[in-house]
Protein backbone atom coordinates (compact mmCIF):
# COMPACT_ATOMS: atom_id res chain seq x y z
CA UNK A 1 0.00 0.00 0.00
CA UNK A 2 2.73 2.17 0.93
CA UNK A 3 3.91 1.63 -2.38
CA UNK A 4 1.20 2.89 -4.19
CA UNK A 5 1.64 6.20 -2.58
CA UNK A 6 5.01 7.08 -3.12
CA UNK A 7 4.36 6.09 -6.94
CA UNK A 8 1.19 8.37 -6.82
CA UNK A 9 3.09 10.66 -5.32
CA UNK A 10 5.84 10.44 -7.81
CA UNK A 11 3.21 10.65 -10.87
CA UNK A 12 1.69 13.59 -9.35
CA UNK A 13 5.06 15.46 -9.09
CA UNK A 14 6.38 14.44 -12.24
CA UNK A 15 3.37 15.71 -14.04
CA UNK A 16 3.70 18.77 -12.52
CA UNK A 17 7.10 18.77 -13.51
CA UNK A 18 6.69 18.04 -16.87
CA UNK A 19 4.14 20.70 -17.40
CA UNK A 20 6.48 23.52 -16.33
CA UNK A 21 9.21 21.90 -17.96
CA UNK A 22 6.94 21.76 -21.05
CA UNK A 23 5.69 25.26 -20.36
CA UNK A 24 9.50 26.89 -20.25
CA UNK A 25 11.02 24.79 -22.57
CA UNK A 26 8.49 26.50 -25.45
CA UNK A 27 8.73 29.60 -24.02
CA UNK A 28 12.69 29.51 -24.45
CA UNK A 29 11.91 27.90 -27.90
CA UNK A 30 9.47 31.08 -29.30
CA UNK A 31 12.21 33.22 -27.92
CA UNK A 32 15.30 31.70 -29.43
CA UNK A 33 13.08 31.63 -32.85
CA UNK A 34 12.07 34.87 -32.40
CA UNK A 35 15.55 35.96 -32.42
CA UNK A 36 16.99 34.07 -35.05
CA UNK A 37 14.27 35.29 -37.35
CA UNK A 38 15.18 38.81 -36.76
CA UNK A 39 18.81 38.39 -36.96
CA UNK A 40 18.05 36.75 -40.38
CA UNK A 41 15.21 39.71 -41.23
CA UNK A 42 17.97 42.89 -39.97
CA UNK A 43 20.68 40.90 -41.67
CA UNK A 44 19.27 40.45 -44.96
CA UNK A 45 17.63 44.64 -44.75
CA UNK A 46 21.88 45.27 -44.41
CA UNK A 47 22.91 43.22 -46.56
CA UNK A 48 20.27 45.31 -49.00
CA UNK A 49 21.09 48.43 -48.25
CA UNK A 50 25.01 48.79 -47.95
CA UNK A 51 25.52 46.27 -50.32
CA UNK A 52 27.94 44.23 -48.24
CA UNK A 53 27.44 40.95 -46.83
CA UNK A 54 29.73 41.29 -44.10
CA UNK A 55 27.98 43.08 -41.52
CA UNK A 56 24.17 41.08 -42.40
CA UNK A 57 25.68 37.94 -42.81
CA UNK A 58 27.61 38.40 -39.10
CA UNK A 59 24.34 39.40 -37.43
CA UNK A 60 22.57 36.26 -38.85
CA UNK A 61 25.46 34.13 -37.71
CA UNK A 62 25.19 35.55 -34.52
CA UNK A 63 21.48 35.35 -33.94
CA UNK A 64 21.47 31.68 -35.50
CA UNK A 65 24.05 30.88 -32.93
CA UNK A 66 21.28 32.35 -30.19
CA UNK A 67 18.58 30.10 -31.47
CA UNK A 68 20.71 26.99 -31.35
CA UNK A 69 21.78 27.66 -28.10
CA UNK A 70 18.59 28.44 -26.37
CA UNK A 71 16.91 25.28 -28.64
CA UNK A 72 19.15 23.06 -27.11
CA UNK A 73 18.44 24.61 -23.46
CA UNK A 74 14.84 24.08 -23.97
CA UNK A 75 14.85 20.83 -24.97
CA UNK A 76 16.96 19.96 -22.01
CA UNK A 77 14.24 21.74 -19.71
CA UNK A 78 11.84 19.45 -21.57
CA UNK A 79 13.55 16.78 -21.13
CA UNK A 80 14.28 16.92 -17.24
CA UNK A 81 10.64 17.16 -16.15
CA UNK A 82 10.45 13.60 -17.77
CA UNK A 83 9.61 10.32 -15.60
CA UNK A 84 12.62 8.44 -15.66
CA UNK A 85 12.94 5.82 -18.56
CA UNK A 86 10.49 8.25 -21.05
């Protein structure tokens, strides 16, 4: 019986966990593609207008580097409010 409560226990917590996990990890995720997106808009407006690549092409770089790293973070927030073996 005792047992039965810790797992209940556990299920209960773990959903919890995974919701906020859930929750931040696609909040992170609709930031870090939010800024990628505008590195890529502002870069290719530069690249446009001064007709160089250098300076567009280094802000898209830079901002593509931002989405990757915050993608990654989120998934690992995801991933932590998992139940062990999921």
């Amino acid at each position: 019986m005792n047992n039965n409560k810790n797992n209940g226990v556990r299920q209960g917590i773990t959903g919890v966990t995974s919701t906020v996990g859930n929750l931040t990890g696609g909040l992170l995720d609709t930031v870090g593609s939010t800024v990628g997106t505008l590195g890529r808009g502002l870069g290719g407006t530069i690249n446009s207008t001064t007709g160089t690549r250098v300076a567009g092409d280094s802000l898209a770089g830079l901002t593509n580097g931002v989405e990757g790293g915050v993608r990654t973070v989120a998934r690992g927030v995801e991933d932590a409010g998992k139940a062990p073996g999921k």
